[in-house]
C-alpha atoms as a PDB file:
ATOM      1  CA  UNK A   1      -8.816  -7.956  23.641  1.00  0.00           C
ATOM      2  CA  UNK A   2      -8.498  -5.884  26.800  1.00  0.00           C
ATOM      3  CA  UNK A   3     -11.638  -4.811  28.289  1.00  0.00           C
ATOM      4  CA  UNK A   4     -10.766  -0.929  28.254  1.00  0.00           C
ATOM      5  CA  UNK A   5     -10.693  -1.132  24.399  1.00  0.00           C
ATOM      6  CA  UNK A   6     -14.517   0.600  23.359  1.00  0.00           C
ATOM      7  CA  UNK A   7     -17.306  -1.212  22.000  1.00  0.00           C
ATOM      8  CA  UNK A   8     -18.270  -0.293  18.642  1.00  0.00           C
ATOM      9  CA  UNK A   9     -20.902  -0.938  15.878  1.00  0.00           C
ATOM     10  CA  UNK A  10     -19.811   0.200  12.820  1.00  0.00           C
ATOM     11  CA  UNK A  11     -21.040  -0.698   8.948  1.00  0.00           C
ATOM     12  CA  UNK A  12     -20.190  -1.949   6.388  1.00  0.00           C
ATOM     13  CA  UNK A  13     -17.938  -5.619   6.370  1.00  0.00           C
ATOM     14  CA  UNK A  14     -14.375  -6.492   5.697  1.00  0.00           C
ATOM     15  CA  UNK A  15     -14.331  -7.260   2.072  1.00  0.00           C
ATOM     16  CA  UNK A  16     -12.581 -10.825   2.016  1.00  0.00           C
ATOM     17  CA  UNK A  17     -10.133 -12.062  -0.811  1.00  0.00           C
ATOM     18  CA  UNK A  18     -11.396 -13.711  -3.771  1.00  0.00           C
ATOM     19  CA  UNK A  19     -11.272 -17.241  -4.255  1.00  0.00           C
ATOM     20  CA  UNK A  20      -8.387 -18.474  -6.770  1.00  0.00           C
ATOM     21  CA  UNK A  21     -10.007 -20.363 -10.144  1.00  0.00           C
ATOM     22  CA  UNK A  22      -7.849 -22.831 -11.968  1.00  0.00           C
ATOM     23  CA  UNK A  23      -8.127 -22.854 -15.507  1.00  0.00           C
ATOM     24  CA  UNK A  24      -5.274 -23.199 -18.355  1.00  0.00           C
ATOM     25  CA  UNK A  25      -3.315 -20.486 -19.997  1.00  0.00           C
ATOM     26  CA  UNK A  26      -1.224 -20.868 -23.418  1.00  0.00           C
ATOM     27  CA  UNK A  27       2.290 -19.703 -23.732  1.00  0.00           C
ATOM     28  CA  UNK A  28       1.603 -16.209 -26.110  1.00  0.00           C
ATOM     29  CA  UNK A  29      -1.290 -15.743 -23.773  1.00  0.00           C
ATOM     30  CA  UNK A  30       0.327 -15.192 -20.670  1.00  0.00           C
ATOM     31  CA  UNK A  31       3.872 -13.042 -22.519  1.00  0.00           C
ATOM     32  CA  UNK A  32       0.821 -10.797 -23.749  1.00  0.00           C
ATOM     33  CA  UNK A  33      -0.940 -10.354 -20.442  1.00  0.00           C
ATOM     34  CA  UNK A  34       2.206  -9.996 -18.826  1.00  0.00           C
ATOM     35  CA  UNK A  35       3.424  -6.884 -21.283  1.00  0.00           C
ATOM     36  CA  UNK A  36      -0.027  -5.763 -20.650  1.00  0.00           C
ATOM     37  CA  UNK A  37       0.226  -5.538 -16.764  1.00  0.00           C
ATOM     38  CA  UNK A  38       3.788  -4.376 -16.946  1.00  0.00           C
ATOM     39  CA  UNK A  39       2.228  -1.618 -19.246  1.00  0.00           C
ATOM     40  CA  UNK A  40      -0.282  -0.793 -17.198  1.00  0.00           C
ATOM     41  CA  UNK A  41       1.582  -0.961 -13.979  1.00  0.00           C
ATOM     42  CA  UNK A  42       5.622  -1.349 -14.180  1.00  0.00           C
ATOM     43  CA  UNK A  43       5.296  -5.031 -12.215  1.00  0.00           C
ATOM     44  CA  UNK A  44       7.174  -7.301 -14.166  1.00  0.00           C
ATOM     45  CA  UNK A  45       5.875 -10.716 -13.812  1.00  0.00           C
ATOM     46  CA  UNK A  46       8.536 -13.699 -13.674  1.00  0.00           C
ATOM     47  CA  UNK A  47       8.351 -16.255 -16.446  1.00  0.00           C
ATOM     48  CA  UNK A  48       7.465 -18.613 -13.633  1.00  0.00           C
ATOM     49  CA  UNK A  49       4.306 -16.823 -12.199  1.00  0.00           C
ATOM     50  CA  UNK A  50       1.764 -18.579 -15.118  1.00  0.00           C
ATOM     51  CA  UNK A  51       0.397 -20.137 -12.098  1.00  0.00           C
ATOM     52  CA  UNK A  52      -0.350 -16.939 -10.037  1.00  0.00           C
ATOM     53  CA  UNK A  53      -2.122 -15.187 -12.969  1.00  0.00           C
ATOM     54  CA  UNK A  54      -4.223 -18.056 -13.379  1.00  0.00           C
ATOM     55  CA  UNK A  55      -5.293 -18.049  -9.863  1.00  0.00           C
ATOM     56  CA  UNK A  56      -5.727 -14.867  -9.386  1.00  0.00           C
ATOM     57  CA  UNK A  57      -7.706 -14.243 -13.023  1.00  0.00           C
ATOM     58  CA  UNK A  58      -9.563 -17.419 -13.479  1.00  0.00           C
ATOM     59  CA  UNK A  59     -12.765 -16.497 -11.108  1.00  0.00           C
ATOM     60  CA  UNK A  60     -13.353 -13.375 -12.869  1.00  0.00           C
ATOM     61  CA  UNK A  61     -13.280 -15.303 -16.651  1.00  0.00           C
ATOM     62  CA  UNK A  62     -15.984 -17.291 -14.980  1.00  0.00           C
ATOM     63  CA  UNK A  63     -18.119 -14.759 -13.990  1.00  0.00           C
ATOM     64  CA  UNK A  64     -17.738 -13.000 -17.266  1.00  0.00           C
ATOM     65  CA  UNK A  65     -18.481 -16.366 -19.101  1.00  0.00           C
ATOM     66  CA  UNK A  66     -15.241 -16.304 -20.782  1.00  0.00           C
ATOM     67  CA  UNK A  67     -13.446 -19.374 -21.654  1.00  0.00           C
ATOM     68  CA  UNK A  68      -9.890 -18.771 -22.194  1.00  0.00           C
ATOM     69  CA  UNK A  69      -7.505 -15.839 -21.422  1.00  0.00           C
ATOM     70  CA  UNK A  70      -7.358 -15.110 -25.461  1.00  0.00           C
ATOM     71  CA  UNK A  71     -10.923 -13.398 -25.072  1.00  0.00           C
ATOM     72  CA  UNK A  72      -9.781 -12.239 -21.914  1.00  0.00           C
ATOM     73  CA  UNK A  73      -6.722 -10.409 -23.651  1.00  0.00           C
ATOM     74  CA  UNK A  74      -8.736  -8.883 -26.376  1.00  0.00           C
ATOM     75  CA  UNK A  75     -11.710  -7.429 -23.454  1.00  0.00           C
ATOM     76  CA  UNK A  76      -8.267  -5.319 -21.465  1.00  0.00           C
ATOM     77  CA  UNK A  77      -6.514  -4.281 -23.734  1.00  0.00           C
ATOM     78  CA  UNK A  78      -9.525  -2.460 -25.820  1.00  0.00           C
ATOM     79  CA  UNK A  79      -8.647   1.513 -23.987  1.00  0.00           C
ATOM     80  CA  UNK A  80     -12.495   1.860 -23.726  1.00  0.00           C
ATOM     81  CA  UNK A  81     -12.987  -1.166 -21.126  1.00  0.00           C
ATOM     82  CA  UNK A  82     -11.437   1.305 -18.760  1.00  0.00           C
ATOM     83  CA  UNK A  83     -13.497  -0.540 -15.639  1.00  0.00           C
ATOM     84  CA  UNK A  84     -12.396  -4.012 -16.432  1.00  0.00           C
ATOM     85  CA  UNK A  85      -8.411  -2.894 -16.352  1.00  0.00           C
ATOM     86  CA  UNK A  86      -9.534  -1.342 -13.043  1.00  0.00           C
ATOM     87  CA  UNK A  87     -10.329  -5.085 -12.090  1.00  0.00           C
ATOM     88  CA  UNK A  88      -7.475  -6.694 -13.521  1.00  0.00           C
ATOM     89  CA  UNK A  89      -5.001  -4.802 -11.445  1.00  0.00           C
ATOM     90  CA  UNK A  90      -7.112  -5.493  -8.543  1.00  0.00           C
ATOM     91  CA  UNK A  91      -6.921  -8.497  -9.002  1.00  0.00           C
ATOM     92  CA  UNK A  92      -3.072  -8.951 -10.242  1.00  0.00           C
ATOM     93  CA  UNK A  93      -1.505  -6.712  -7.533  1.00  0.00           C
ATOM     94  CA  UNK A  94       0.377  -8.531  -4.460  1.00  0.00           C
ATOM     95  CA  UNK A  95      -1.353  -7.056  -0.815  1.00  0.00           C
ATOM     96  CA  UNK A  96       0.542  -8.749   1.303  1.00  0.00           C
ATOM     97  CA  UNK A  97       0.576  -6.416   4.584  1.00  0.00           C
ATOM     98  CA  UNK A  98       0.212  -5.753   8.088  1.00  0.00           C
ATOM     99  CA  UNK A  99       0.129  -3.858  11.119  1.00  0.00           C
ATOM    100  CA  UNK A 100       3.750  -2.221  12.279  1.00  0.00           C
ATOM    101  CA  UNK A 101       5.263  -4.631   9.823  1.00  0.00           C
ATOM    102  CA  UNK A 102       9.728  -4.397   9.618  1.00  0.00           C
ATOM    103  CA  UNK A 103       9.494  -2.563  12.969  1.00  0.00           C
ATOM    104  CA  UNK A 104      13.312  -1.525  12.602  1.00  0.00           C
ATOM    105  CA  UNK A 105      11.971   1.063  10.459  1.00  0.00           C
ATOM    106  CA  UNK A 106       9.189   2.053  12.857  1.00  0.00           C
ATOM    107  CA  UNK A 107      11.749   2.428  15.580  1.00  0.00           C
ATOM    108  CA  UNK A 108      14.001   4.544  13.988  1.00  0.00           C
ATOM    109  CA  UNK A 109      11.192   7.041  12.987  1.00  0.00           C
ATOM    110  CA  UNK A 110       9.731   7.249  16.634  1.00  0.00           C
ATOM    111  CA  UNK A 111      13.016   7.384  18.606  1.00  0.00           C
ATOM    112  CA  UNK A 112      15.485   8.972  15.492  1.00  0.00           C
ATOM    113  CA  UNK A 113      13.294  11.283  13.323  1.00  0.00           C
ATOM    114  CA  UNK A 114      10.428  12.253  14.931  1.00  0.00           C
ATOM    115  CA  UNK A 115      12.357  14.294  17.775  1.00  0.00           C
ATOM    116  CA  UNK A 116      14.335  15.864  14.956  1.00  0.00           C
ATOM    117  CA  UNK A 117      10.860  17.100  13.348  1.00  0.00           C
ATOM    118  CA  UNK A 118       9.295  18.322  16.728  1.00  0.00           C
ATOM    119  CA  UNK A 119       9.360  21.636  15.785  1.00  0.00           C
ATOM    120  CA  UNK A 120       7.759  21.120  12.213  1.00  0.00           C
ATOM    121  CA  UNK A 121       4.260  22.867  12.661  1.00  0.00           C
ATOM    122  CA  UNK A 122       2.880  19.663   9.818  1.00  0.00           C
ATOM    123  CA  UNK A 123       4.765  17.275   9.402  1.00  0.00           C
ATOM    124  CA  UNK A 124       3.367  14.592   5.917  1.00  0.00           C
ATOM    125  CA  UNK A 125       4.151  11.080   5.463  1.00  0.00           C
ATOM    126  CA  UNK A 126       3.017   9.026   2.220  1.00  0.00           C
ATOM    127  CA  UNK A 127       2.598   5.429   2.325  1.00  0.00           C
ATOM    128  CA  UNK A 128       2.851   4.514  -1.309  1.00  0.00           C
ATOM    129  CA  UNK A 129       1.423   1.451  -2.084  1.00  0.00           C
ATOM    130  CA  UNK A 130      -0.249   1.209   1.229  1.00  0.00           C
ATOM    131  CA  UNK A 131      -2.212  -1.858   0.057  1.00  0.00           C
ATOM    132  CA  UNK A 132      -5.563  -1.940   2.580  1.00  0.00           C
ATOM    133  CA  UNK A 133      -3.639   0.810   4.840  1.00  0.00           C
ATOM    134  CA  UNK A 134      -2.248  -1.060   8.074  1.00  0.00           C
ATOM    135  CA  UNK A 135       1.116   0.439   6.868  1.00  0.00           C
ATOM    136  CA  UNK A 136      -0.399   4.290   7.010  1.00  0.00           C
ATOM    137  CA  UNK A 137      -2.261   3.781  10.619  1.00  0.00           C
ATOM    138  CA  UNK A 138       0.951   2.021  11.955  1.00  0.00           C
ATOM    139  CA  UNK A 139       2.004   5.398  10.815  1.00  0.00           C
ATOM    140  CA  UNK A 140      -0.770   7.404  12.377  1.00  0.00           C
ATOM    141  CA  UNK A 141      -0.340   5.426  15.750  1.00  0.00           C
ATOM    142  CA  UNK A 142       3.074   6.024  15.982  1.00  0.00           C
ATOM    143  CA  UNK A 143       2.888  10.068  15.022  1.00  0.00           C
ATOM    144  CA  UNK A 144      -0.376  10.350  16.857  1.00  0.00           C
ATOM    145  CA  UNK A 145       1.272   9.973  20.454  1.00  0.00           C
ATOM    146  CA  UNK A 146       4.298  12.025  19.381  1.00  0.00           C
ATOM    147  CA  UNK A 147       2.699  15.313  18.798  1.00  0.00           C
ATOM    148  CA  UNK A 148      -0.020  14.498  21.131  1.00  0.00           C
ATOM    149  CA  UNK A 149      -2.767  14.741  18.065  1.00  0.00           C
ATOM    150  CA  UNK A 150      -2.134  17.684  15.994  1.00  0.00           C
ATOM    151  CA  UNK A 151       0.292  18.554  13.360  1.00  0.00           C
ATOM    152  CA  UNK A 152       0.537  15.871  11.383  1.00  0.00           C
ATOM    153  CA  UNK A 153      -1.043  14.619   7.828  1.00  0.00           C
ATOM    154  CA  UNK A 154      -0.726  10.550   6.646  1.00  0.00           C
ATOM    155  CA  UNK A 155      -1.194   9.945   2.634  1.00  0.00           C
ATOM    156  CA  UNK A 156      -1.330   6.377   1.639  1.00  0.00           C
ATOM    157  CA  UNK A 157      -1.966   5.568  -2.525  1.00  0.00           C
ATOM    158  CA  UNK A 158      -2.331   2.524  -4.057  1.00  0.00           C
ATOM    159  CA  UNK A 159      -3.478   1.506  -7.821  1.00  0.00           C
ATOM    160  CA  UNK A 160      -5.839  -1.286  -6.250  1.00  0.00           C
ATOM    161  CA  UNK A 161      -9.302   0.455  -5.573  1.00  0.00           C
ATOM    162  CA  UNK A 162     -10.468  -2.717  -3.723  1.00  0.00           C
ATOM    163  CA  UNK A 163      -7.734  -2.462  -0.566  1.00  0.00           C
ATOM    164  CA  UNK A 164      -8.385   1.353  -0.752  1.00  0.00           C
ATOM    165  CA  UNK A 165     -11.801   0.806   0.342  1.00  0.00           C
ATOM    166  CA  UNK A 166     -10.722  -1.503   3.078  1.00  0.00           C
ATOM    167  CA  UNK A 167      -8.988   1.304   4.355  1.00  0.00           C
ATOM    168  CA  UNK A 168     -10.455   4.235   3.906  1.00  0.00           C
ATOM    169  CA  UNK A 169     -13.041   2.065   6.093  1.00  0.00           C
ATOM    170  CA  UNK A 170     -10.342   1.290   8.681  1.00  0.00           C
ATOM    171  CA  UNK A 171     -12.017  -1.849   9.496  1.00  0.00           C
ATOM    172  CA  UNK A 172      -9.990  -4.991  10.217  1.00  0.00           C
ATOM    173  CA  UNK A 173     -10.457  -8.570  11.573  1.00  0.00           C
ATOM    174  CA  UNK A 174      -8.981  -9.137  15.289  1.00  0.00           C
ATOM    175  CA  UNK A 175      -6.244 -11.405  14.120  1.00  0.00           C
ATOM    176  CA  UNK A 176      -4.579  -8.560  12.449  1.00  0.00           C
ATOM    177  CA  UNK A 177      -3.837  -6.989  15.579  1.00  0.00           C
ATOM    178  CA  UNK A 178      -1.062  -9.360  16.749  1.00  0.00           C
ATOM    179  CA  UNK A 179       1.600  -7.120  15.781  1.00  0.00           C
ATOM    180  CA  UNK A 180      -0.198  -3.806  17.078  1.00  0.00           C
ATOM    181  CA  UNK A 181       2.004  -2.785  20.502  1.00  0.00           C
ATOM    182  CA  UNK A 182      -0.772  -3.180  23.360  1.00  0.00           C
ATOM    183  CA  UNK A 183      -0.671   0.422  24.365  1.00  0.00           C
ATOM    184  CA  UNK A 184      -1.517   1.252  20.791  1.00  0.00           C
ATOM    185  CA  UNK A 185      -4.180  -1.399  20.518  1.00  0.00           C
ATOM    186  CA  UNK A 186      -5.829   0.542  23.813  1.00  0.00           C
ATOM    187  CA  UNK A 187      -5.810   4.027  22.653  1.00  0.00           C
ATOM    188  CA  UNK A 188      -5.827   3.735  18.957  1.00  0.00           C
ATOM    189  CA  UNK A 189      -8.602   0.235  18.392  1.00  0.00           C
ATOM    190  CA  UNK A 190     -12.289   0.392  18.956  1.00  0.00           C
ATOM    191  CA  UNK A 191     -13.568  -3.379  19.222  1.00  0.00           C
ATOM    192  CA  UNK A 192     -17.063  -4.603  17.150  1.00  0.00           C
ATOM    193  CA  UNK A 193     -19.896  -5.831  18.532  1.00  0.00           C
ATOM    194  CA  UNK A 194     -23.333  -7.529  17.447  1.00  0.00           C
ATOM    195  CA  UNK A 195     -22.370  -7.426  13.467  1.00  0.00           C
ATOM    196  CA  UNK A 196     -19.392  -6.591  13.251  1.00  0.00           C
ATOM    197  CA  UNK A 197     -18.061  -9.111  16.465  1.00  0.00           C
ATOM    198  CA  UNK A 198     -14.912 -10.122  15.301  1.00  0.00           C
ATOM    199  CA  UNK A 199     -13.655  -6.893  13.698  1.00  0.00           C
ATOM    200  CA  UNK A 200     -11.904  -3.909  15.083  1.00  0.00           C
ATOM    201  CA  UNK A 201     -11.563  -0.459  13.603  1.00  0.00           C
ATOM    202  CA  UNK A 202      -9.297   2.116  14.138  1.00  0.00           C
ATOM    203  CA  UNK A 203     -10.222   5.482  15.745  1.00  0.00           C
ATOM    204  CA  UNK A 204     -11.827   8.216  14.337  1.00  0.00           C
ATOM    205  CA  UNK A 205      -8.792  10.587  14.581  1.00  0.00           C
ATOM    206  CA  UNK A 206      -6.296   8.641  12.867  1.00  0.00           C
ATOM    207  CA  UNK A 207      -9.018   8.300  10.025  1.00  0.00           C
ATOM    208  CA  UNK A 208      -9.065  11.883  10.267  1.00  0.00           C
ATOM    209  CA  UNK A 209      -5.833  12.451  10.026  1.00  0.00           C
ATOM    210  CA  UNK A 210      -5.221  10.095   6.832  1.00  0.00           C
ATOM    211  CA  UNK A 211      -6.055  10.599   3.562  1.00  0.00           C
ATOM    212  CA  UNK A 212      -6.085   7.781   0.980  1.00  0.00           C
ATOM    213  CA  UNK A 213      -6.373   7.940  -2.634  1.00  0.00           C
ATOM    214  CA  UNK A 214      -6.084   6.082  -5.698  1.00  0.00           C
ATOM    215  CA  UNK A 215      -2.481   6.434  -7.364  1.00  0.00           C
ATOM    216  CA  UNK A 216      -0.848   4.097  -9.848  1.00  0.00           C
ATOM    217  CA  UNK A 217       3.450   5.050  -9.289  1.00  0.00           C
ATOM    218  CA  UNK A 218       3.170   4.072 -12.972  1.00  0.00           C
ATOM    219  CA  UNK A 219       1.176   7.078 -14.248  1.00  0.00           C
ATOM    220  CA  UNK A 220       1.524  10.754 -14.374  1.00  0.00           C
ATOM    221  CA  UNK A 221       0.624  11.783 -10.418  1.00  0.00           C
ATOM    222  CA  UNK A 222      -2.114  14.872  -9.358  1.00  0.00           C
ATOM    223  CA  UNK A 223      -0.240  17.700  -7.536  1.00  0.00           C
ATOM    224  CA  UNK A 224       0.660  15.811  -4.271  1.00  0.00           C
ATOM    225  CA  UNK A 225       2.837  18.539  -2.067  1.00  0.00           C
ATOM    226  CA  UNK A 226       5.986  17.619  -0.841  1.00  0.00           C
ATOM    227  CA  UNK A 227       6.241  14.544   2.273  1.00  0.00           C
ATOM    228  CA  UNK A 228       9.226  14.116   5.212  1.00  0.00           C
ATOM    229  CA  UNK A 229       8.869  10.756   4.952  1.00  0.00           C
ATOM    230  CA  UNK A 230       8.405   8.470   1.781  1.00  0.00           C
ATOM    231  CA  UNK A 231       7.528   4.987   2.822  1.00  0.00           C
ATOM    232  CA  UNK A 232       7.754   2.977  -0.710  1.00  0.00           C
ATOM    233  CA  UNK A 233       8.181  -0.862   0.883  1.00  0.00           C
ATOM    234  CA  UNK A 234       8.495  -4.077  -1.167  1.00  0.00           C
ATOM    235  CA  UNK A 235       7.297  -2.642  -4.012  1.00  0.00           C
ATOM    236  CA  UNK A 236      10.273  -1.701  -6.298  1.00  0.00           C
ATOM    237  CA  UNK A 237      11.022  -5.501  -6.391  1.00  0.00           C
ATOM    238  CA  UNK A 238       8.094  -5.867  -9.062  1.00  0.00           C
ATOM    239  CA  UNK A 239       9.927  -3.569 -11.341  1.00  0.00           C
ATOM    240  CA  UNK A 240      12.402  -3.333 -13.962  1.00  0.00           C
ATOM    241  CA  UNK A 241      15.599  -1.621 -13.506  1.00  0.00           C
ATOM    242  CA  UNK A 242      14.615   1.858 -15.597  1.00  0.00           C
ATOM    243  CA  UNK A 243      11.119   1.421 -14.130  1.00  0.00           C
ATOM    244  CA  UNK A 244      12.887   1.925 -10.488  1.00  0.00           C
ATOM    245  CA  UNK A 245      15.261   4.954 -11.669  1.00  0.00           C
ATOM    246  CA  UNK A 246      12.516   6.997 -12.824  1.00  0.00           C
ATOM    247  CA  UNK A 247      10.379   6.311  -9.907  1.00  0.00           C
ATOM    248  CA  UNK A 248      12.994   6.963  -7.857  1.00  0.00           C
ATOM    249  CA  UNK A 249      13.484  10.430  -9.629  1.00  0.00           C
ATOM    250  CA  UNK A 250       9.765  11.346  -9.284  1.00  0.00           C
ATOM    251  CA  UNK A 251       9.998  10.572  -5.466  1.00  0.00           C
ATOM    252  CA  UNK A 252      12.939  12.903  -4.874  1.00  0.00           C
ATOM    253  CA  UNK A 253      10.463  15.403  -6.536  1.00  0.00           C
ATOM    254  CA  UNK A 254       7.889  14.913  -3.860  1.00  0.00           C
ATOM    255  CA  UNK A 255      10.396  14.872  -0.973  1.00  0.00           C
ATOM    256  CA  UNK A 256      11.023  18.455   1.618  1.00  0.00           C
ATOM    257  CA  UNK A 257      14.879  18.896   1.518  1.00  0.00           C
ATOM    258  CA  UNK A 258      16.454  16.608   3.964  1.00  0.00           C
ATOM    259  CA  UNK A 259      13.145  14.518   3.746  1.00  0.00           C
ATOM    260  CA  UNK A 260      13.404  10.565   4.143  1.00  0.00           C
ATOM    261  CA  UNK A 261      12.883   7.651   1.517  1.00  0.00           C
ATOM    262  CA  UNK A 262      12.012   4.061   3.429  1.00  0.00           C
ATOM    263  CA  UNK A 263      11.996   0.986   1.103  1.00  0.00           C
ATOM    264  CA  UNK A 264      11.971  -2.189   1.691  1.00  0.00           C
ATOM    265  CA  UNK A 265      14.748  -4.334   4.051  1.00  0.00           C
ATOM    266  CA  UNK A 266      15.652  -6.151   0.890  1.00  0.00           C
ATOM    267  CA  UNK A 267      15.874  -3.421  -1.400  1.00  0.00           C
ATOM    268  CA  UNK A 268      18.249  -0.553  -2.336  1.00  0.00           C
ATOM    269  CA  UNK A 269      18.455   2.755  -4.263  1.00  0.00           C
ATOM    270  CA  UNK A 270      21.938   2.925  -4.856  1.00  0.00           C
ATOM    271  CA  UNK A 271      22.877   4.122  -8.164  1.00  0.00           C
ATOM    272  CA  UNK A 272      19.768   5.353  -8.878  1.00  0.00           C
ATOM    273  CA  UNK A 273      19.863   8.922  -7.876  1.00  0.00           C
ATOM    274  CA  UNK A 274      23.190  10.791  -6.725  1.00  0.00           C
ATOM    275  CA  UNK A 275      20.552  12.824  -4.614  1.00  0.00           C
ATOM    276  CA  UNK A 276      20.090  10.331  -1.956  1.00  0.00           C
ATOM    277  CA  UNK A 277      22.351   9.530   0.786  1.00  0.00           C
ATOM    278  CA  UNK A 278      21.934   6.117   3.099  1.00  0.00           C
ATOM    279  CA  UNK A 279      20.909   6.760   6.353  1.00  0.00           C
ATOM    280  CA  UNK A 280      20.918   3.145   7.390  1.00  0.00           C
ATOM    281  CA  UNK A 281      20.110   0.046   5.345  1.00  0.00           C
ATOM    282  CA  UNK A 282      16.618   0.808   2.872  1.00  0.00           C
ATOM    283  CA  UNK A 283      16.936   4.212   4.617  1.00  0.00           C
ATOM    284  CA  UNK A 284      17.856   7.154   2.622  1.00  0.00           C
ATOM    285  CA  UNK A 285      18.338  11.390   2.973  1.00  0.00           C
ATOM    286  CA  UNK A 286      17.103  13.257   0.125  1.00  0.00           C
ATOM    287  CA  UNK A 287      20.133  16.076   0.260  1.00  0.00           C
ATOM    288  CA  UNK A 288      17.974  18.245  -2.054  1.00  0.00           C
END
């Protein structure tokens, strides 16, 4: 990393992934864990994902000393193990993410929109599903050296509790950085030493400036204010087709007039709310 980057000591580690188990699952027990998540969440698991739920479930049987998902079944879906559905979609939910990831839609926020919102006095941006939050300081980075470091506010949400502490932390290991622009990396990335060699973590302002909370798009949401910029990114793929239109709806709710929806380069909104105009592929105008 360049040398001008500061030297930091900072607590508290990266928490790492946890290791996949292997272990067997029967037919009726997977269809009733997978109504289960769906229930809990809106992500539809494919027929073909037995695999993936065993991987991503079987370490935490073992360390509850349970033997088959059956048990497993019966512990979740009792209302009153509250905690233990906590874990579950921890564990279940997909975090693949990184820094100033689909950059098309990075670009046309710094050189389109943001000179279009220079004389907002605040301008908010929500990273739904913001996984462990290199989405919301791509965000931050890019806004940041826009309005010079005022007048902005970055909310990222997801339903996992374990990447939310990874970012309210803002600590990440220096391969991450690859796709951080240099210039960025200099002003906005304070590099670990003695403990935490290895790791960078992003500067106090941005953290400052970005809020994250726990939010399952699933759920009734808390009173959230309205954003500019909705950035909801390979996320509606998980759901079902009437899961997406009501989302969709709620978003619009939580949108300023004229504000922006950004999903995912694969994905579309069309059809699901006459509201909504394209912009530009996965970019759409709430016409409010």
């Amino acid at each position: 990393m360049n040398a001008t980057v500061a030297a930091l000591t900072f607590p508290g580690p990266l928490q790492g992934a946890m290791a996949e188990g292997a272990m067997h699952i029967r037919d009726h027990e997977f269809q009733r864990l997978r109504d289960l998540i769906a229930r809990l969440s809106g992500i539809e698991l494919a027929g073909h994902k037995k695999g993936l739920l065993v991987g991503r479930l079987g370490r935490r049987l073992r360390e509850l000393g349970i033997h088959d998902f059956e048990h497993y079944y019966a512990l979740v879906n009792n209302p009153a193990n509250s905690q233990e559905r906590q874990v579950l979609l921890n564990l279940i939910t997909t975090n693949e993410t990184y820094f100033f990831r689909e950059d098309r839609h990075l670009n046309w926020l710094q050189q389109k929109l943001l000179p279009q919102l220079a004389t907002v006095n605040e301008i908010r941006l929500w990273s739904a599903a913001c996984s462990s939050g290199e989405e919301a300081y791509s965000l931050a980075m890019i806004i940041d050296e826009a309005r010079h470091g005022r007048g902005y506010q970055i909310l990222g949400t997801d339903i996992s509790e374990r990447v939310l502490n990874v970012a309210q932390q803002g600590i990440y290991p220096l391969e991450a950085v690859a796709k951080i622009p240099r210039p960025y990396l200099q002003q906005y990335c304070l590099q670990g030493v003695r403990e935490q060699v290895g790791n960078l973590r992003v500067v106090r302002r941005l953290r400052e400036h970005t809020e994250f909370r726990k939010l399952n798009l699933n759920d009734r949401w808390p009173e959230l204010g309205r954003f500019h910029v909705i950035f909801l990114r390979n996320v509606m793929i998980y759901f079902n087709q009437q899961t997406k239109r009501e989302l969709v709806h709620k978003l619009a709710e939580r949108l300023h007039p004229g504000g922006h929806l950004i999903v995912g380069l694969s994905e579309t909104i069309n059809g699901m709310h006459d509201g909504f105009s394209v912009v530009a592929p996965s970019i759409y105008r709430w016409q409010g």
